[in-house]
Protein backbone atom coordinates (compact mmCIF):
# COMPACT_ATOMS: atom_id res chain seq x y z
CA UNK A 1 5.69 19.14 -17.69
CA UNK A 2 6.16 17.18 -14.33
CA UNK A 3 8.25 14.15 -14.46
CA UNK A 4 7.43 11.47 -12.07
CA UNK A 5 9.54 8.25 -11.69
CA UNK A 6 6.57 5.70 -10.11
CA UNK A 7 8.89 3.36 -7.93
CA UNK A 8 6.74 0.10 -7.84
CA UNK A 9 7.28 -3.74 -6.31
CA UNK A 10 9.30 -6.04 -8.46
CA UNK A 11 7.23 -8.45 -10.69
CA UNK A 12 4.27 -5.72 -10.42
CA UNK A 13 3.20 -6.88 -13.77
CA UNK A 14 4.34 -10.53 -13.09
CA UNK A 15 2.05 -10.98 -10.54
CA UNK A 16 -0.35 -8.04 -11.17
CA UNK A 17 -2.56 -6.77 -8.17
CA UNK A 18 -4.75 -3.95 -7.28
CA UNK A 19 -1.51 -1.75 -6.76
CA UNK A 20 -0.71 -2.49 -10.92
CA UNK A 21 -4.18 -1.34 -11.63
CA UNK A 22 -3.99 1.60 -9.29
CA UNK A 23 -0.25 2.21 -11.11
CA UNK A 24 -1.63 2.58 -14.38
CA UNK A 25 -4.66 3.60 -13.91
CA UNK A 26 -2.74 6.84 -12.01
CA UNK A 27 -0.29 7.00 -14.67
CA UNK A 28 -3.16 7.40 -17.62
CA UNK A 29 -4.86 9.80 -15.96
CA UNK A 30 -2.52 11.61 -14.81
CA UNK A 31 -0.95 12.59 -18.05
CA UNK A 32 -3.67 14.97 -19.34
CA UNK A 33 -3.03 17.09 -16.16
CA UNK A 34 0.78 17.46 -17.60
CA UNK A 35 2.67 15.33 -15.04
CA UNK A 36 4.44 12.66 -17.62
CA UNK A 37 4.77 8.75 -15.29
CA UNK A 38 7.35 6.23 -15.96
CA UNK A 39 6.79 2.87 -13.95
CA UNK A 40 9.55 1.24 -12.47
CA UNK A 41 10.73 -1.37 -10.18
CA UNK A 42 14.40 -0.81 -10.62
CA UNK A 43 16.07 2.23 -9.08
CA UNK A 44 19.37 1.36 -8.85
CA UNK A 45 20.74 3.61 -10.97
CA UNK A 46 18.50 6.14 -12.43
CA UNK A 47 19.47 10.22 -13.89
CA UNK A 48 19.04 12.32 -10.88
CA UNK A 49 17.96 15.33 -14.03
CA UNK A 50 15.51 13.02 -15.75
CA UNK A 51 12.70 12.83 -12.67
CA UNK A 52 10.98 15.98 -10.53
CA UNK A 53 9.38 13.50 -8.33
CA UNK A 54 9.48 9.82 -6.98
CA UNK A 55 6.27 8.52 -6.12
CA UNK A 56 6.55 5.69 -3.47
CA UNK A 57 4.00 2.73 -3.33
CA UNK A 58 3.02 0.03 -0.85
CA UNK A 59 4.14 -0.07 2.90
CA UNK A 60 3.87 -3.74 3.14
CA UNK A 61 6.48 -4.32 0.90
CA UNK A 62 9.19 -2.88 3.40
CA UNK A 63 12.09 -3.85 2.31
CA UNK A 64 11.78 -3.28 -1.32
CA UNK A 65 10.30 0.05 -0.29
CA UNK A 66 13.50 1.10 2.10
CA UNK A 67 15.86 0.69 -0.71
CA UNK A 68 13.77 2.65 -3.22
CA UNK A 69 12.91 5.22 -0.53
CA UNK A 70 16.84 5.41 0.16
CA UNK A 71 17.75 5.89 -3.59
CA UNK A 72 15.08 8.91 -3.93
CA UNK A 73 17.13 10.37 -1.00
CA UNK A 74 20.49 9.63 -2.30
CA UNK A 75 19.67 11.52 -5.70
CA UNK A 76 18.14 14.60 -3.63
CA UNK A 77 14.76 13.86 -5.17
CA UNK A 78 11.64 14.87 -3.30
CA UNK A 79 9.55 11.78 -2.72
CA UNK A 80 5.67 11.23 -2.11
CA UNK A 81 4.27 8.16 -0.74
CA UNK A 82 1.36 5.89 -1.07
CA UNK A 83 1.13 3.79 1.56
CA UNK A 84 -1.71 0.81 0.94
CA UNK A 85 -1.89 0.33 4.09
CA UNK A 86 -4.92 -1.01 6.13
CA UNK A 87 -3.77 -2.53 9.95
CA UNK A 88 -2.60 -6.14 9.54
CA UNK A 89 -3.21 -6.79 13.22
CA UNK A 90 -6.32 -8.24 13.12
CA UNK A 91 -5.41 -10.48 10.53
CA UNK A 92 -2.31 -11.44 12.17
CA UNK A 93 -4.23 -12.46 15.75
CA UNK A 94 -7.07 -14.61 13.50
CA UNK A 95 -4.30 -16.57 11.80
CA UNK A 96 -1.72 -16.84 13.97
CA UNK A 97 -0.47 -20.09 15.04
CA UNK A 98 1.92 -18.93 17.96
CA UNK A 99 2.45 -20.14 21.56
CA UNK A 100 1.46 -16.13 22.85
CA UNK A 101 -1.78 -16.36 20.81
CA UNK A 102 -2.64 -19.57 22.15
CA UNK A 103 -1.81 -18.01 25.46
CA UNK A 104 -3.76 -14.74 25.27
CA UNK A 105 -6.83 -16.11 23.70
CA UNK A 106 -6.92 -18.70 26.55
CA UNK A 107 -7.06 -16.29 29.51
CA UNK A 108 -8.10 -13.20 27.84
CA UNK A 109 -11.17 -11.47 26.57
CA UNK A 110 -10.80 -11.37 22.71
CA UNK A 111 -10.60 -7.43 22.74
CA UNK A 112 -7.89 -7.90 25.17
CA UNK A 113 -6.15 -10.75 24.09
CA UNK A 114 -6.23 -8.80 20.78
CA UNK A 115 -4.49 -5.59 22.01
CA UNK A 116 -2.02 -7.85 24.16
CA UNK A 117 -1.17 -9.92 20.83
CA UNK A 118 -0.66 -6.58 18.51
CA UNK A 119 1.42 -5.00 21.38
CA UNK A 120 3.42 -8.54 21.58
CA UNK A 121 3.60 -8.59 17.46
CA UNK A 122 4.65 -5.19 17.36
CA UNK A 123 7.40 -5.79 19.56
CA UNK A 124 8.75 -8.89 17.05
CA UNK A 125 8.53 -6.49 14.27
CA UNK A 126 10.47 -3.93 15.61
CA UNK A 127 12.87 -3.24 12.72
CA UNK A 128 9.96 -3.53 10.53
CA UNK A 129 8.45 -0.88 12.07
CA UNK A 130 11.57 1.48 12.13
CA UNK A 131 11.92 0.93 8.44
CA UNK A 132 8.35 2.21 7.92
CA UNK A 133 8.43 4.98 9.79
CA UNK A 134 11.69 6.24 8.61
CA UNK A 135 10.42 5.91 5.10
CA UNK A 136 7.11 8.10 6.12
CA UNK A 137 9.15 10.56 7.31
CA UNK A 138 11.31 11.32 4.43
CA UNK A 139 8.58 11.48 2.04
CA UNK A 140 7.02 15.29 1.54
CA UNK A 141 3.27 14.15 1.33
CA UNK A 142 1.84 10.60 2.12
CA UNK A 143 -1.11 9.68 0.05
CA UNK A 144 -3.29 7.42 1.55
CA UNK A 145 -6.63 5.95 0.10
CA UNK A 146 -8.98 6.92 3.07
CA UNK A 147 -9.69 9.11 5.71
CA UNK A 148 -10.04 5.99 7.97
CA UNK A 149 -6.25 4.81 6.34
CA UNK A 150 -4.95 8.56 7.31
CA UNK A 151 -5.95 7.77 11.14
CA UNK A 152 -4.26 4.43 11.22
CA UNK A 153 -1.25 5.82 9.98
CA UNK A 154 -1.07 8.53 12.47
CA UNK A 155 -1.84 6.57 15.05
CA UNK A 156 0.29 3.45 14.51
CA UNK A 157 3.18 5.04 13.75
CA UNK A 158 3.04 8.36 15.64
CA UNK A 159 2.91 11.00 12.87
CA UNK A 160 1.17 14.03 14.43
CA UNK A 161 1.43 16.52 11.53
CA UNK A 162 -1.79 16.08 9.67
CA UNK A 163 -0.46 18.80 6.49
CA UNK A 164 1.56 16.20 5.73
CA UNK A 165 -0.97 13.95 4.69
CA UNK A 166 -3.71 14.19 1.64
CA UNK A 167 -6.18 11.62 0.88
CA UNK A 168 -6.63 10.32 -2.89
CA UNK A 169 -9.78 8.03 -3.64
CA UNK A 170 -9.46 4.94 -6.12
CA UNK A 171 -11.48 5.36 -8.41
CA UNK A 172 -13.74 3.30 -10.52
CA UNK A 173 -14.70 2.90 -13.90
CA UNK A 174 -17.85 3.19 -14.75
CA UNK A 175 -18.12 2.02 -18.55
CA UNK A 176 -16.29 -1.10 -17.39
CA UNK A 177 -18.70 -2.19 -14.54
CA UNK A 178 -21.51 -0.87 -17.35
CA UNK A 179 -20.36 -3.28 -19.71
CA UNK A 180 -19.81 -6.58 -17.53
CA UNK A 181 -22.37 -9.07 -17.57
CA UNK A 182 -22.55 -12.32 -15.51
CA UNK A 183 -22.18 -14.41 -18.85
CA UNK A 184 -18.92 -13.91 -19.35
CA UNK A 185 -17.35 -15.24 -15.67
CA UNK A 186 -20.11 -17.96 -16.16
CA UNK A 187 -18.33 -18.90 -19.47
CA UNK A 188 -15.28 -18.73 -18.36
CA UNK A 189 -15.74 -20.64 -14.98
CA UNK A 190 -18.50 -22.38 -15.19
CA UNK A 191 -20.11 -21.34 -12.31
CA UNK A 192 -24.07 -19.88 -12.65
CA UNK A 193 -25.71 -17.74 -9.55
CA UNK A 194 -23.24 -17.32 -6.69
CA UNK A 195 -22.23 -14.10 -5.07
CA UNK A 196 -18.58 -12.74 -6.63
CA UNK A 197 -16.83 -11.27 -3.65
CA UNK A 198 -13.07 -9.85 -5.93
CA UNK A 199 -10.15 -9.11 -3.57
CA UNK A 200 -7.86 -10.94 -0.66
CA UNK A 201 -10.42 -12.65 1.85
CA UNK A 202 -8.18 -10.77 4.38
């Protein structure tokens, strides 16, 4: 039996998100294949014996991440990551209210006031950054969701061995999509014929 210790974001069930479903979801299935999950958010002080493995979520949440990735390392555990991470970039140049967006976008093309404004964000989150990358490369194996998610990683922060990487698919379930009907959101919100688009607009 493999014991993994799944080190999540505080208030992961608090504020539940796709990452709690993808959590459990991991840690059900997971058990008929003999590796035994325990989900926590709290790793300061857990039994070095008690855990084989410490599985890592969610680059966004750095700090919270650096701390747990730090404790893993402390204890001599070997940890594995999965990294949620799709390039924030884009998002961060439509929304931003700076003076150096207001700047580029006024005398640039878009594509280049884009790759001007990422370079220029980059540069404010330079600790950020550091944190990330430090965390990616004292994990064993990095997880991510994609192909496409696998490429942005290498690319943004400069990992170059591919081995290190394997990519594992969410999943759906199928008697759950099966079994929803439009009457029940239509009960509950009141709202008949529309088009149901479920995640962050972003």
């Amino acid at each position: 039996m493999i014991k993994a210790l799944f080190a999540a974001r505080p208030k992961v069930f608090e504020i539940p998100g796709g990452d709690t479903v993808q959590l459990l979801q991991m840690q059900k299935h997971l058990a008929p294949l003999g590796i035994q999950a325990e989900i926590s958010s709290d790793l300061a002080d857990f039994d070095r014996d008690a855990w084989d493995v410490i599985h890592l979520f969610n680059l966004f949440d750095t700090e919270t991440l650096y701390l747990q990735a730090q404790k893993a390392h402390q204890k001599n555990i070997p940890s594995v990551l999965t990294p949620n991470y799709w390039s924030p970039y884009e998002f961060f140049f439509a929304t931003s209210p700076s003076l150096a967006h207001r700047i580029f976008t006024a005398i640039l093309p878009t594509a280049v006031a884009m790759e001007r404004y990422e370079r220029h964000k980059r540069g404010k989150m330079r600790d950020t950054l550091a944190k990330q990358q430090e965390i990616m490369r004292g994990c064993r194996f990095i997880l991510p969701n994609s192909q496409a998610e696998q490429a942005q990683l290498m690319d943004e922060y400069g990992v170059a061995d591919a081995s290190r990487f394997s990519v594992v698919y969410n999943a759906v379930s199928p008697a759950e999509i099966d079994a929803a009907t439009p009457a029940e959101f239509a009960g509950t919100h009141g709202v008949h014929d529309c088009v149901l688009s479920v995640g962050q607009f972003e």
